[in-house]
PDB file of N, CA and C in Angstrom:
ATOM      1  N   UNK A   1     189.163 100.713 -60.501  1.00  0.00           N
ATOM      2  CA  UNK A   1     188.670  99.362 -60.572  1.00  0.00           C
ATOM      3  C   UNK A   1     188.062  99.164 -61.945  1.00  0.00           C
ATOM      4  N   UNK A   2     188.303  98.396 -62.852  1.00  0.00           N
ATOM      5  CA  UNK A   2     187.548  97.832 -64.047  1.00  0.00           C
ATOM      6  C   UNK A   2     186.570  96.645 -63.857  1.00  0.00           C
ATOM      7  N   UNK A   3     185.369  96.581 -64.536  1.00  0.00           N
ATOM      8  CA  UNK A   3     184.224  95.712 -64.671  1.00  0.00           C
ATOM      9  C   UNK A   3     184.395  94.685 -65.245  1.00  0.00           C
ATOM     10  N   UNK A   4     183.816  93.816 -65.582  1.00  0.00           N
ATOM     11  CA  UNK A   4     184.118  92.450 -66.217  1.00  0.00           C
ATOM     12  C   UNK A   4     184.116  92.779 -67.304  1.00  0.00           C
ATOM     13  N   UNK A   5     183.563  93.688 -68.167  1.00  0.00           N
ATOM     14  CA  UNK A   5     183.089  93.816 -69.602  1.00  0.00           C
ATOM     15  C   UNK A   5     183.672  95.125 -69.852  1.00  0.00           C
ATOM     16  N   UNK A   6     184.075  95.220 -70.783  1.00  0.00           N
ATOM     17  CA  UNK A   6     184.812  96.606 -71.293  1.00  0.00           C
ATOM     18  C   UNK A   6     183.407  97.325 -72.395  1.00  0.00           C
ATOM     19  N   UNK A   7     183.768  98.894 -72.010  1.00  0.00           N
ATOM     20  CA  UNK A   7     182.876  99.727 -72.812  1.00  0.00           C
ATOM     21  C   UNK A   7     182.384  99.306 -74.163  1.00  0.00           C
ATOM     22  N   UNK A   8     181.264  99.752 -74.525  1.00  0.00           N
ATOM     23  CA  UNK A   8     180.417 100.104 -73.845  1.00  0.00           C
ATOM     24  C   UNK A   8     179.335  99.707 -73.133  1.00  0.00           C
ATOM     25  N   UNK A   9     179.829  98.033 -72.862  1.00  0.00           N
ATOM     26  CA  UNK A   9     179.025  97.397 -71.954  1.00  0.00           C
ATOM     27  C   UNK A   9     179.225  97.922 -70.859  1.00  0.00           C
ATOM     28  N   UNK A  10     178.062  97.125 -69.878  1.00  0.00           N
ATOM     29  CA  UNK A  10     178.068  97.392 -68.324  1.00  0.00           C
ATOM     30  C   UNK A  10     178.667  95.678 -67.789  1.00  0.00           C
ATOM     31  N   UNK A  11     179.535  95.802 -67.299  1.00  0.00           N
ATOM     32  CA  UNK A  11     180.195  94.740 -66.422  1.00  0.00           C
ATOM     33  C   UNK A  11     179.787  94.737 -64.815  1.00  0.00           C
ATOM     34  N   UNK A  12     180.297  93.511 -64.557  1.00  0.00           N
ATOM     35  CA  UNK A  12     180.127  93.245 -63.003  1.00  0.00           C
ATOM     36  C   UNK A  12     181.259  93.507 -62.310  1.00  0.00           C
ATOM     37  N   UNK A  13     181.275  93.697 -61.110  1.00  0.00           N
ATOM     38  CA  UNK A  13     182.443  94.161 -60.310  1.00  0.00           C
ATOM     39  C   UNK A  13     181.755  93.959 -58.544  1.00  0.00           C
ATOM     40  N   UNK A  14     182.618  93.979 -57.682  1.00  0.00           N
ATOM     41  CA  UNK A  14     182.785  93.923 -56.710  1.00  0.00           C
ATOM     42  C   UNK A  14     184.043  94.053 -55.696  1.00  0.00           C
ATOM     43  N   UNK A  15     183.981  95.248 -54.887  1.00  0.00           N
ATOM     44  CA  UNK A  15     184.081  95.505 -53.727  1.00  0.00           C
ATOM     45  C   UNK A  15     184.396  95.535 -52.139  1.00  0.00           C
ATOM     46  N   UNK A  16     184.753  95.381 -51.707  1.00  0.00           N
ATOM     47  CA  UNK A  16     184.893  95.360 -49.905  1.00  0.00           C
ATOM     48  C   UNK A  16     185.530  96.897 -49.357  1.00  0.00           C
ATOM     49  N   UNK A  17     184.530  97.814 -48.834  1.00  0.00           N
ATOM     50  CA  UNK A  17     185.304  98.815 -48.238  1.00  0.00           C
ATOM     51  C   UNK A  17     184.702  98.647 -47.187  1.00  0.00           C
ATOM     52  N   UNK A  18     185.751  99.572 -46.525  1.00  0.00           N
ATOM     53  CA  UNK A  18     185.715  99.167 -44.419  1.00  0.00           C
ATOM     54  C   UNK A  18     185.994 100.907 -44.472  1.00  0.00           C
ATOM     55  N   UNK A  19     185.166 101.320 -44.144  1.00  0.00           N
ATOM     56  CA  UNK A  19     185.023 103.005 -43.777  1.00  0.00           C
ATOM     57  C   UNK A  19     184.783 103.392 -42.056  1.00  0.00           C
ATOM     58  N   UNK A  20     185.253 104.591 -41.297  1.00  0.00           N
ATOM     59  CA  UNK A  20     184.619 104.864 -40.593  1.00  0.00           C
ATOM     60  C   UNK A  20     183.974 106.274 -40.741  1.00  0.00           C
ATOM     61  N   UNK A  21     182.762 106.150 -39.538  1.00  0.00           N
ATOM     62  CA  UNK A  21     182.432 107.781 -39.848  1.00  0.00           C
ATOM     63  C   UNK A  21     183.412 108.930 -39.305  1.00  0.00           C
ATOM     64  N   UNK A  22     183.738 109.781 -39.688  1.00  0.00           N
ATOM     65  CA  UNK A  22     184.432 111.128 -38.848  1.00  0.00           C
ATOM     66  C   UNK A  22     183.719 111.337 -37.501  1.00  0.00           C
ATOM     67  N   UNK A  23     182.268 111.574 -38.049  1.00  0.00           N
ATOM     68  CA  UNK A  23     181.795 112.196 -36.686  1.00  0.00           C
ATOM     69  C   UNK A  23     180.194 111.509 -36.689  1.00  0.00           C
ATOM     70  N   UNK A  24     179.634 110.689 -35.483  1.00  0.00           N
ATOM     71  CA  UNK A  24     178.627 109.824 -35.015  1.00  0.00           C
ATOM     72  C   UNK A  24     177.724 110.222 -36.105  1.00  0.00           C
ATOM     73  N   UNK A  25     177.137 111.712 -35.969  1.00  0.00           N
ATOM     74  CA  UNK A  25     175.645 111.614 -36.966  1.00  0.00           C
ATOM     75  C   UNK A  25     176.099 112.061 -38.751  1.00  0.00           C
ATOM     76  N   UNK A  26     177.161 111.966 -38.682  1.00  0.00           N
ATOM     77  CA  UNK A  26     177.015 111.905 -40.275  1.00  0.00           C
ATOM     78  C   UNK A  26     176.447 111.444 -41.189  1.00  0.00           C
ATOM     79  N   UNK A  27     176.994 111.410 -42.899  1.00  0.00           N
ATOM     80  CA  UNK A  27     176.183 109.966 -43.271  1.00  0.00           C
ATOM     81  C   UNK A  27     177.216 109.703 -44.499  1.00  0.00           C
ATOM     82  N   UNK A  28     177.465 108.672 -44.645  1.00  0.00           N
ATOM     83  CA  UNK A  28     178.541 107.702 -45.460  1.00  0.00           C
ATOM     84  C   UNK A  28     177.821 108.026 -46.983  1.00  0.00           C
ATOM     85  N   UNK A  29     178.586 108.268 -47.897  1.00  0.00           N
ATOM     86  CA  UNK A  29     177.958 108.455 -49.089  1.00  0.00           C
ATOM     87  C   UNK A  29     178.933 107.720 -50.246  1.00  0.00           C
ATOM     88  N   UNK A  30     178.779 106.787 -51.237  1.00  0.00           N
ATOM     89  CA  UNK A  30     179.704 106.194 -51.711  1.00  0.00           C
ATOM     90  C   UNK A  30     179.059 106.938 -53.293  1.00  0.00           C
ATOM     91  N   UNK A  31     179.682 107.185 -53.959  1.00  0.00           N
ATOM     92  CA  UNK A  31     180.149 108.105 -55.732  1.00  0.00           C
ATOM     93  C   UNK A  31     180.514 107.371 -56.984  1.00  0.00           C
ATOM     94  N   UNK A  32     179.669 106.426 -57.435  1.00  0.00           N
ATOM     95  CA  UNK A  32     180.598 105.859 -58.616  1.00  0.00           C
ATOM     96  C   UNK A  32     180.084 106.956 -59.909  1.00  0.00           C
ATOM     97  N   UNK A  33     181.019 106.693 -60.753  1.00  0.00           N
ATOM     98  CA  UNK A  33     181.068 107.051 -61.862  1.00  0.00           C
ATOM     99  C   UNK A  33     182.164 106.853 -62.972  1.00  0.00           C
ATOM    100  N   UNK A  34     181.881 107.185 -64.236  1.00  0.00           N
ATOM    101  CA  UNK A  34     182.616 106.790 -64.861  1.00  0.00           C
ATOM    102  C   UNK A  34     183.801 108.139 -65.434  1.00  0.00           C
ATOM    103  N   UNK A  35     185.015 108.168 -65.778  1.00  0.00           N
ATOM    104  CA  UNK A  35     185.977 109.332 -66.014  1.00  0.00           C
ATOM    105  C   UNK A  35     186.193 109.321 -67.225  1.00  0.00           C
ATOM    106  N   UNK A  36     186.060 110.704 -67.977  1.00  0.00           N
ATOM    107  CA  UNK A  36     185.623 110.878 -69.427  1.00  0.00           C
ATOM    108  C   UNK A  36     187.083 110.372 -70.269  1.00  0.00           C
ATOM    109  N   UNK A  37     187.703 109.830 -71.256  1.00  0.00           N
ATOM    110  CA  UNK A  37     188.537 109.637 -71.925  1.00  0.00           C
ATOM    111  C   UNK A  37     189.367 110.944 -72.181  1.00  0.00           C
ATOM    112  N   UNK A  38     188.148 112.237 -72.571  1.00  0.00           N
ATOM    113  CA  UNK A  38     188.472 112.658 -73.337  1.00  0.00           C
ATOM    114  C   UNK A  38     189.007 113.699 -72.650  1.00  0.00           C
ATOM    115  N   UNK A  39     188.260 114.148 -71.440  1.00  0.00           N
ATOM    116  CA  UNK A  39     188.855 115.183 -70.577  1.00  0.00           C
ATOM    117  C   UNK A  39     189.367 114.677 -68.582  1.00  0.00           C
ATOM    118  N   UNK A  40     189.054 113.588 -68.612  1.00  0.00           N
ATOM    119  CA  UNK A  40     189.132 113.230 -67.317  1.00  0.00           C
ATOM    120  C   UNK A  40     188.038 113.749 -66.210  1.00  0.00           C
ATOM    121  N   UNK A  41     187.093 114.147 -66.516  1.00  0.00           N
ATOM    122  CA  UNK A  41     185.751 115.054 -65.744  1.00  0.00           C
ATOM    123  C   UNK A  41     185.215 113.844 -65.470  1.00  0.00           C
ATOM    124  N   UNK A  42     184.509 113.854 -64.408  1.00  0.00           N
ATOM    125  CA  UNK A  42     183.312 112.456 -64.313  1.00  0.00           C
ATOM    126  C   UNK A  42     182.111 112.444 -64.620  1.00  0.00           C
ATOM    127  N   UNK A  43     181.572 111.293 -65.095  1.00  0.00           N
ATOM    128  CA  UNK A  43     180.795 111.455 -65.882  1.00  0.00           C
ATOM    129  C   UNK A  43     179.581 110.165 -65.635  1.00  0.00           C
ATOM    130  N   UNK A  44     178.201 110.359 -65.382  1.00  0.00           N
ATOM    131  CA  UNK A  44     177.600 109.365 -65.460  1.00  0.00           C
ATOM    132  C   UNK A  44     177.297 108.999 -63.995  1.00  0.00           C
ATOM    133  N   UNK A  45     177.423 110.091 -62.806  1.00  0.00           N
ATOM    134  CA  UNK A  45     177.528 109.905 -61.047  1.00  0.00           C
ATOM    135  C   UNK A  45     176.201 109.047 -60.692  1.00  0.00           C
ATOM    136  N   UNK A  46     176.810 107.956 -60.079  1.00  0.00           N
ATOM    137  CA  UNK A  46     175.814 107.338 -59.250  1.00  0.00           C
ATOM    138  C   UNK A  46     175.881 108.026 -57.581  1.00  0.00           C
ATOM    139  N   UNK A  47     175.113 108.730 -56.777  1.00  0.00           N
ATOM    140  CA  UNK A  47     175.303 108.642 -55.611  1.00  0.00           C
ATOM    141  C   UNK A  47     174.280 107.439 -54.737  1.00  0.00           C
ATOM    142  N   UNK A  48     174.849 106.970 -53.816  1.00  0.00           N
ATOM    143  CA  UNK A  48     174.480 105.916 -53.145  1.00  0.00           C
ATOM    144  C   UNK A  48     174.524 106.628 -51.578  1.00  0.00           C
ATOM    145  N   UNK A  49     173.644 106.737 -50.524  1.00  0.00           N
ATOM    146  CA  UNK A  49     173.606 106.869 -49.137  1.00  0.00           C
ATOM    147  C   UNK A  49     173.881 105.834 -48.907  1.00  0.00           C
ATOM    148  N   UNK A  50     175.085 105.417 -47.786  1.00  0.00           N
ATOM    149  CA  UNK A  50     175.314 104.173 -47.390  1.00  0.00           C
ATOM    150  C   UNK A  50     174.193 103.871 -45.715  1.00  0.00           C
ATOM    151  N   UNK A  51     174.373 102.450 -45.720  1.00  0.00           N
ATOM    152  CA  UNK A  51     173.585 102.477 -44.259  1.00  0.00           C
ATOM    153  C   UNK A  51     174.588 102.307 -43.265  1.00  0.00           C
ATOM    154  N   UNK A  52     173.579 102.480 -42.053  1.00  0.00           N
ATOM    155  CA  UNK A  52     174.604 103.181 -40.817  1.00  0.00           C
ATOM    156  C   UNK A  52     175.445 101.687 -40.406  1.00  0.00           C
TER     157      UNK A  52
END
């Protein structure tokens, strides 16, 4: 997905995912980040706990 604004700004963006859990007490965890040019490694991890 790309942002409104290209590097090295921060752009806006938005979303719709429809997830289920595997198993009742888990917990949903969504990962952004950004993927390096130079090697493809990620870089910059946001983790987010999603709510139930």
């Amino acid at each position: 997905m790309q942002a409104s604004t290209a590097a090295p700004d921060w752009g806006d963006f938005t979303h719709t995912l429809k997830v289920k859990k595997a198993e009742p007490n888990s917990t949903l965890t969504l990962i952004l980040f950004e993927t390096s040019m130079k090697d493809g490694s990620r870089r910059m991890e946001l983790i987010i706990p999603l709510p139930e």
